[in-house]
Protein backbone atom coordinates (compact mmCIF):
# COMPACT_ATOMS: atom_id res chain seq x y z
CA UNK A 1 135.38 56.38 104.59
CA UNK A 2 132.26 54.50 104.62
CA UNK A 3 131.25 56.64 107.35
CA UNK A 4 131.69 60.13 105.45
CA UNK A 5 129.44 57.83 102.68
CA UNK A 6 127.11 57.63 104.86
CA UNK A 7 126.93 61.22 106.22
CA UNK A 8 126.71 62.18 102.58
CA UNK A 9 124.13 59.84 101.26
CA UNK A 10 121.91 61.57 104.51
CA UNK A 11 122.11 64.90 103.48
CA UNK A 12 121.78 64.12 100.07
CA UNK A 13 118.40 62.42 100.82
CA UNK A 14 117.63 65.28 102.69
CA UNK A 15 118.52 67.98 100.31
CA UNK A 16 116.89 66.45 97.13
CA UNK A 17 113.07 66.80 97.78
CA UNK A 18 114.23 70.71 98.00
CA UNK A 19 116.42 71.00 95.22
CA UNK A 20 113.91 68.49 92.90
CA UNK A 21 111.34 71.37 93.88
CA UNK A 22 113.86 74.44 93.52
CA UNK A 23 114.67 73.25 90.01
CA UNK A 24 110.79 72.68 88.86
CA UNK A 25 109.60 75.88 90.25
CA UNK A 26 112.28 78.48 89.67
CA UNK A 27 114.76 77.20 87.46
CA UNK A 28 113.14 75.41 84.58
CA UNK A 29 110.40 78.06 84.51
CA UNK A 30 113.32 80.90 84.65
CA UNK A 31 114.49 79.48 81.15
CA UNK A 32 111.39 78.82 79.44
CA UNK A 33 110.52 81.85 80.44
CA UNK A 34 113.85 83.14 78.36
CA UNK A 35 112.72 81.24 75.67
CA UNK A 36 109.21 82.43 75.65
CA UNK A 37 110.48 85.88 75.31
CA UNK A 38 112.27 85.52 71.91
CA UNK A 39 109.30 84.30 70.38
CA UNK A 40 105.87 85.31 69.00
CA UNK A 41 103.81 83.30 72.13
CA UNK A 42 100.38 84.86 72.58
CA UNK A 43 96.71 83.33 73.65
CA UNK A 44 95.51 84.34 70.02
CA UNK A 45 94.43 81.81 67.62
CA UNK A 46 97.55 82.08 65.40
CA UNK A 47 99.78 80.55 67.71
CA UNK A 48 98.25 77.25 67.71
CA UNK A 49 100.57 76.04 64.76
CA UNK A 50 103.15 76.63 67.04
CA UNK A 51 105.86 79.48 68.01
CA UNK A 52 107.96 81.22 65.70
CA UNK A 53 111.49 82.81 66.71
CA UNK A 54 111.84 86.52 66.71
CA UNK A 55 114.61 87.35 68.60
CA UNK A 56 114.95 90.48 70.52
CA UNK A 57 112.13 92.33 68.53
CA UNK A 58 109.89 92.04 72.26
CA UNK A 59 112.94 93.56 74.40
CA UNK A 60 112.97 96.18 71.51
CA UNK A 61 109.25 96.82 71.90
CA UNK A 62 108.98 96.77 75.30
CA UNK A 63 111.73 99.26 75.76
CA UNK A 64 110.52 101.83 73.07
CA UNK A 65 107.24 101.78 75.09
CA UNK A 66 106.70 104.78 76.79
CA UNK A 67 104.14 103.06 79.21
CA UNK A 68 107.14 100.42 80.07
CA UNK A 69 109.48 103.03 80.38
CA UNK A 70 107.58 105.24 82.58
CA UNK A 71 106.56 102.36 84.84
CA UNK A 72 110.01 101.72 85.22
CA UNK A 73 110.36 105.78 86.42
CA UNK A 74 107.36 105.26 88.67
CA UNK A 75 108.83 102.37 90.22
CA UNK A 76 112.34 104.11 90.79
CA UNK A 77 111.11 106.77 92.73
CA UNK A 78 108.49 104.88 94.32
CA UNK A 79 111.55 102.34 95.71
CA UNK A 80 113.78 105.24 96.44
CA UNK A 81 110.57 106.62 98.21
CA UNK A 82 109.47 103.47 99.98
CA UNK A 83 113.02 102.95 101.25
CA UNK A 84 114.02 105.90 103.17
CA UNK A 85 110.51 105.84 104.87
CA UNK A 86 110.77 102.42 105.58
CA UNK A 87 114.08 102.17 107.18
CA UNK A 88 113.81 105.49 109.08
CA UNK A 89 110.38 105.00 110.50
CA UNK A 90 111.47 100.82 111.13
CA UNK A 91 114.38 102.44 113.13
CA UNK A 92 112.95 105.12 114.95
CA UNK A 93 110.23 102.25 116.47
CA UNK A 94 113.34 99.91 117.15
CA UNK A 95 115.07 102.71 119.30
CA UNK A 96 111.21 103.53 120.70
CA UNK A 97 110.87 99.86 121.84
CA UNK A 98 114.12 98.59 122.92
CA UNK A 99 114.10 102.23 125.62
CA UNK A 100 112.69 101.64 128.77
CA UNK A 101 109.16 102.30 127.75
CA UNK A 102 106.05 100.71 129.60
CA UNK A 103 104.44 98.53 127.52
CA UNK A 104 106.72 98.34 124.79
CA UNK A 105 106.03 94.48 124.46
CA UNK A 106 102.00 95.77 123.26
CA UNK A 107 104.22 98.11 121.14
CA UNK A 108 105.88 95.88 119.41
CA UNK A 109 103.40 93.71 119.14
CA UNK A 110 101.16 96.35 117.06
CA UNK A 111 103.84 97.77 114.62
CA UNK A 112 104.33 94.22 113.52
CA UNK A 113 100.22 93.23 113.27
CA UNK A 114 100.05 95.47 110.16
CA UNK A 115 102.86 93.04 108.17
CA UNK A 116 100.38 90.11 108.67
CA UNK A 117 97.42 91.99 106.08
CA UNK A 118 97.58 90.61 102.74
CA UNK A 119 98.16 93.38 100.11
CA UNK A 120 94.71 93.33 98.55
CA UNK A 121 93.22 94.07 101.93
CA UNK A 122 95.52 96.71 102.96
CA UNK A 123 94.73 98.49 99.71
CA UNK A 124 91.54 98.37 99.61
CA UNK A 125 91.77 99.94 103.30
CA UNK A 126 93.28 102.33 102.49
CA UNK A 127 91.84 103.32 99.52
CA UNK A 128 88.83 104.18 101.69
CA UNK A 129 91.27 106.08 103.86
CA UNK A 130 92.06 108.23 101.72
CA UNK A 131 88.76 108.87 99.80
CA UNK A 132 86.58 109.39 103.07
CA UNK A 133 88.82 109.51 106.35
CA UNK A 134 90.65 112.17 104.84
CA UNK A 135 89.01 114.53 103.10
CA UNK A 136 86.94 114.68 106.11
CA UNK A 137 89.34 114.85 108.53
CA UNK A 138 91.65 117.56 106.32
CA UNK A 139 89.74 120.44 107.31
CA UNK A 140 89.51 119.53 111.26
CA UNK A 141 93.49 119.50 110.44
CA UNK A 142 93.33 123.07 108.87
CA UNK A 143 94.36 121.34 104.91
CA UNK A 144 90.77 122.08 103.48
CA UNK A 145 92.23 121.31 100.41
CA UNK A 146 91.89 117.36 101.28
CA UNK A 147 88.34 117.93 101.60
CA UNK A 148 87.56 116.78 97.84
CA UNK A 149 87.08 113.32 97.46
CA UNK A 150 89.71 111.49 96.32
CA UNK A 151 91.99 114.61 95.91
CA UNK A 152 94.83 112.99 97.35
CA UNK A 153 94.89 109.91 95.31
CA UNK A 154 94.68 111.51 92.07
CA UNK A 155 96.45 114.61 92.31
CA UNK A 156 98.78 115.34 89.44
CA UNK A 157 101.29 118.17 90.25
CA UNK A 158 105.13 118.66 88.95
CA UNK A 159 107.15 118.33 86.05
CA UNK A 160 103.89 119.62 83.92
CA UNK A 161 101.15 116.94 84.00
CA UNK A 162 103.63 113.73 84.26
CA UNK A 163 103.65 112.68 87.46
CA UNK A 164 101.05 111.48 90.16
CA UNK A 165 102.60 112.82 93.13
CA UNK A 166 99.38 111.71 94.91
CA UNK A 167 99.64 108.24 93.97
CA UNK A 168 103.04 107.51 94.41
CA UNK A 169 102.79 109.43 98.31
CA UNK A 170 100.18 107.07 99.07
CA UNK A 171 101.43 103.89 97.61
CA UNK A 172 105.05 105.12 100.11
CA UNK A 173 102.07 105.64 103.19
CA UNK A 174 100.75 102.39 102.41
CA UNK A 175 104.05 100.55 101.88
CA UNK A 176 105.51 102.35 105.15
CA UNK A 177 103.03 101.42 107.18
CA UNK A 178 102.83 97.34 106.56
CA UNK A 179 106.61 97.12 106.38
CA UNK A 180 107.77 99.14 108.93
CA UNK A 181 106.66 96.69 111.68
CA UNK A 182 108.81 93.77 110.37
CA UNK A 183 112.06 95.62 109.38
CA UNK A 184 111.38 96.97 112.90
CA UNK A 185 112.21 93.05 114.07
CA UNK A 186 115.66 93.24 112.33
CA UNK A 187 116.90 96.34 113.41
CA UNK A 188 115.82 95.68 117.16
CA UNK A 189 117.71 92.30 117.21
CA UNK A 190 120.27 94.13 115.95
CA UNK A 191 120.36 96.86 118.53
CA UNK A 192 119.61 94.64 121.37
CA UNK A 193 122.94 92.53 120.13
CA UNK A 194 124.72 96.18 121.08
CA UNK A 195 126.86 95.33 124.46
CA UNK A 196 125.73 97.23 127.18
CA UNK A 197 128.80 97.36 128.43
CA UNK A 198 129.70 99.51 125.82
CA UNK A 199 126.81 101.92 125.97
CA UNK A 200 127.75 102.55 129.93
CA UNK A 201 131.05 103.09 129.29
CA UNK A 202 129.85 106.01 126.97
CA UNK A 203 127.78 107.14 128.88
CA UNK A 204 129.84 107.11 131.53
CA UNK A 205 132.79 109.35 129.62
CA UNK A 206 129.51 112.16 129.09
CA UNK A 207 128.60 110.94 125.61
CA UNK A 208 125.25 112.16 125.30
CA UNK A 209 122.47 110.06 123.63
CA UNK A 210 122.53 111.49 120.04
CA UNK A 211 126.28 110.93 119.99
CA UNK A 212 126.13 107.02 121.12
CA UNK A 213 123.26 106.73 118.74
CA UNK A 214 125.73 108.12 115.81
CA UNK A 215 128.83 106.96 117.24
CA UNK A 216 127.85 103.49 118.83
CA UNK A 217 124.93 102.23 118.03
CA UNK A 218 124.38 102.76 114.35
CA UNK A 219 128.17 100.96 113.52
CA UNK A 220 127.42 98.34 115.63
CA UNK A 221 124.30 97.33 113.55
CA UNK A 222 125.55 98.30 109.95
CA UNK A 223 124.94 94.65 108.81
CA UNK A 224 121.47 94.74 109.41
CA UNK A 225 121.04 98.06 107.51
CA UNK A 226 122.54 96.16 104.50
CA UNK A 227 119.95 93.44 105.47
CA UNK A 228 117.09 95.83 105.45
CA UNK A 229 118.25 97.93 102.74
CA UNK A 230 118.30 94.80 100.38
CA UNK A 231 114.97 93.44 101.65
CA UNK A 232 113.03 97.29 101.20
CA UNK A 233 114.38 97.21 97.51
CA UNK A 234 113.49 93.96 96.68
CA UNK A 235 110.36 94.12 97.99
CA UNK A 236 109.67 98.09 96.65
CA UNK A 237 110.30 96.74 93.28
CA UNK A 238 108.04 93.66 92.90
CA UNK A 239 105.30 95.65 94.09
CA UNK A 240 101.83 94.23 92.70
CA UNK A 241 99.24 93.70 94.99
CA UNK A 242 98.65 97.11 96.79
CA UNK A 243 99.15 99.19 93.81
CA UNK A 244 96.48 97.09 91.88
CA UNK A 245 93.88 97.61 95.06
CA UNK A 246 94.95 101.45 96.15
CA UNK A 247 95.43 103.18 92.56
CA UNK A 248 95.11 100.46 90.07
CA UNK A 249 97.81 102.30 88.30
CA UNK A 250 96.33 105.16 87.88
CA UNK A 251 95.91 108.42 87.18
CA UNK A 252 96.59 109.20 83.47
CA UNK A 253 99.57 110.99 82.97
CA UNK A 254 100.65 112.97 79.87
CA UNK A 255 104.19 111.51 78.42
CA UNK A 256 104.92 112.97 74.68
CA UNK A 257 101.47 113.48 74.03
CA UNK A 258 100.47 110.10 75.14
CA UNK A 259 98.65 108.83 78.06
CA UNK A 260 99.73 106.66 80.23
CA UNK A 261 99.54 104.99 84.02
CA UNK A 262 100.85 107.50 86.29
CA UNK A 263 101.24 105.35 89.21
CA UNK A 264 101.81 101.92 87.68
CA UNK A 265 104.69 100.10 88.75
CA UNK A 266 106.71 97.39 86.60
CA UNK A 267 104.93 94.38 87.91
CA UNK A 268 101.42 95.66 86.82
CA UNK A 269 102.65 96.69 84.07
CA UNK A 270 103.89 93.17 83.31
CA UNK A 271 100.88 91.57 84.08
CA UNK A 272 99.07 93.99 82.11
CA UNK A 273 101.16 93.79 78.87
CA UNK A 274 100.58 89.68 79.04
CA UNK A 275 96.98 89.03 80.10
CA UNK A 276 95.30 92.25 79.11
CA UNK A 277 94.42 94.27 75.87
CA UNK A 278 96.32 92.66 73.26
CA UNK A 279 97.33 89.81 75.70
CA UNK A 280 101.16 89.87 74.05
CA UNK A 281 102.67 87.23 76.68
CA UNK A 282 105.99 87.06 75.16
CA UNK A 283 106.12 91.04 75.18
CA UNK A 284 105.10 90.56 79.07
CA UNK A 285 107.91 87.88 79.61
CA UNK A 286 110.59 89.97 78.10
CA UNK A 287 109.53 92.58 80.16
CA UNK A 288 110.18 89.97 82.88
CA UNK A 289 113.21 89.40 81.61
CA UNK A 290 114.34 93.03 81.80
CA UNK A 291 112.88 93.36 85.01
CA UNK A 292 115.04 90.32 86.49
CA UNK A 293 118.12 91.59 85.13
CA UNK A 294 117.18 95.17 86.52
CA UNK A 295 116.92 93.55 89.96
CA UNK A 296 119.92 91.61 89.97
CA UNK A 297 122.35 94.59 88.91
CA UNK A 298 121.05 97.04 91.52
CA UNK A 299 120.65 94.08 94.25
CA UNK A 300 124.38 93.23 93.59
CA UNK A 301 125.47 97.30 93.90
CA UNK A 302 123.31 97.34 96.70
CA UNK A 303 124.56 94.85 99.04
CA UNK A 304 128.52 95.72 97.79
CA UNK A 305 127.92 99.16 98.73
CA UNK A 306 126.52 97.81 102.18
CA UNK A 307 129.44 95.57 102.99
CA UNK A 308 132.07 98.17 101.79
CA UNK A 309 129.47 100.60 104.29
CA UNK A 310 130.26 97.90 107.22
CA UNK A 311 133.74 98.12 106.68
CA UNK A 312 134.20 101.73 106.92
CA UNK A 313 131.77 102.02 109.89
């Protein structure tokens, strides 16, 4: 008895400075945060007497915005976007480096290196990419139509004059390219867990390789597509830092008559509502709000639909 005391006063000890932390920095914020939202809090002069309570007049606001609301669009198909190309190209290079390719330790090495720029960099990078690389190379390509500068960024084409298909490709470029390296990590663990012993047999009963890819090897690491799939989405949602330093939300897009970002996602918009223009920070915490509870439901589908996916497979 004394000796389970013992044990537990040790990992108690242990455990505190990180929950004493966990508590200050995500959980008390989380609720005053809550709070925040369902009052009038602003950096104007009239709040200096103190907050008043308005209830859900921000969450009403913020989602009769059409600049929220079409954020929230851009961001959807930006994460649906971002997904696919990240997992397919982070799988491809997992298969290309765990084959029996010279150098694949180099390769490895380099799909990863791009992971390891900070955002702001990568975006600014790019940016010039695609304003002078581009249009340059384009017509060496035979696509003289990339010749104009910055065609590709701001080009505005379907559904009308709503959405900045040029924006959003190269925000999915951008966010393929530093992300595909790591998710690259998980899915080659994962394949290099396969038994070999397995594989042989297969390919000893005249399985060809497509058919142990399908049949074999993509069961065999379902988790870690539920693992990947979950860390793409997460991470395609709380985009910030390259959209603010490729496209800076923009172009303008036509909604109802009214312009708005055509390539802003929901955590510049955030930032924007709170610490820009009218600098409404309860409006931009609510928004917060809505955006946490948007994560949570589609994280939650996500990863049941991936475990009920392992099952099957």
């Amino acid at each position: 008895m004394i000796r389970r005391a013992k044990h537990n006063l040790v990992f108690w000890t242990f455990l505190a400075p990180v929950l004493i932390a966990f508590v200050l920095v995500i959980v008390v914020p989380f609720f005053m945060g809550v709070y925040y939202s369902v009052t009038d809090w602003s950096s104007s002069a009239a709040n200096q007497g103190g907050l008043n309570y308005v209830g859900l007049v921000n969450y009403d606001k913020s989602l009769a915005d059409p600049k929220f609301m079409t954020s929230f669009l851009v961001t959807t198909v930006y994460t649906v976007a971002n997904m696919i190309a990240v997992n397919v190209v982070a799988f491809s290079l997992a298969l290309l480096v765990s084959s029996a390719i010279k150098g694949r330790n180099v390769y490895r090495a380099g799909f990863f290196i791009p992971n390891l720029i900070g955002g702001l960099v990568l975006g600014f990078v790019w940016q010039f990419i695609f304003n002078k690389a581009v249009p340059y190379i384009g017509p060496l390509i035979g696509l003289p139509g990339l010749a104009e500068s910055q065609n590709f960024l701001l080009n505005i084409t379907a559904f009308g004059n709503s959405f900045a298909i040029g924006g959003i490709t190269s925000l999915v470029i951008v966010g393929t390219w530093q992300s595909a390296g790591y998710i690259m990590m998980i899915y080659l663990a994962a394949i290099q867990s396969v038994p070999v012993e397995l594989m042989e047999a297969a390919q000893i009963d005249g399985a060809s390789p497509a058919r142990r890819l399908w049949k074999i090897t993509v069961p065999m690491v379902a988790q870690a597509f539920t693992v990947t799939t979950f860390l793409t989405l997460i991470n395609s949602f709380k985009q910030y830092d390259v959209n603010v330093s490729l496209t800076q939300g923009g172009p303008s897009v036509m909604i109802n008559d009214q312009a708005v970002a055509g390539t802003q996602l929901l955590a510049k918009n955030i930032y924007d509502t709170a610490f820009t223009g009218a600098n409404n920070m309860a409006q931009g915490q609510a928004r917060s709000v809505i955006f946490f509870l948007i994560l949570v439901v589609i994280s939650i589908a996500q990863v049941s639909i991936g475990k009920r996916r392992e099952v099957e497979l």
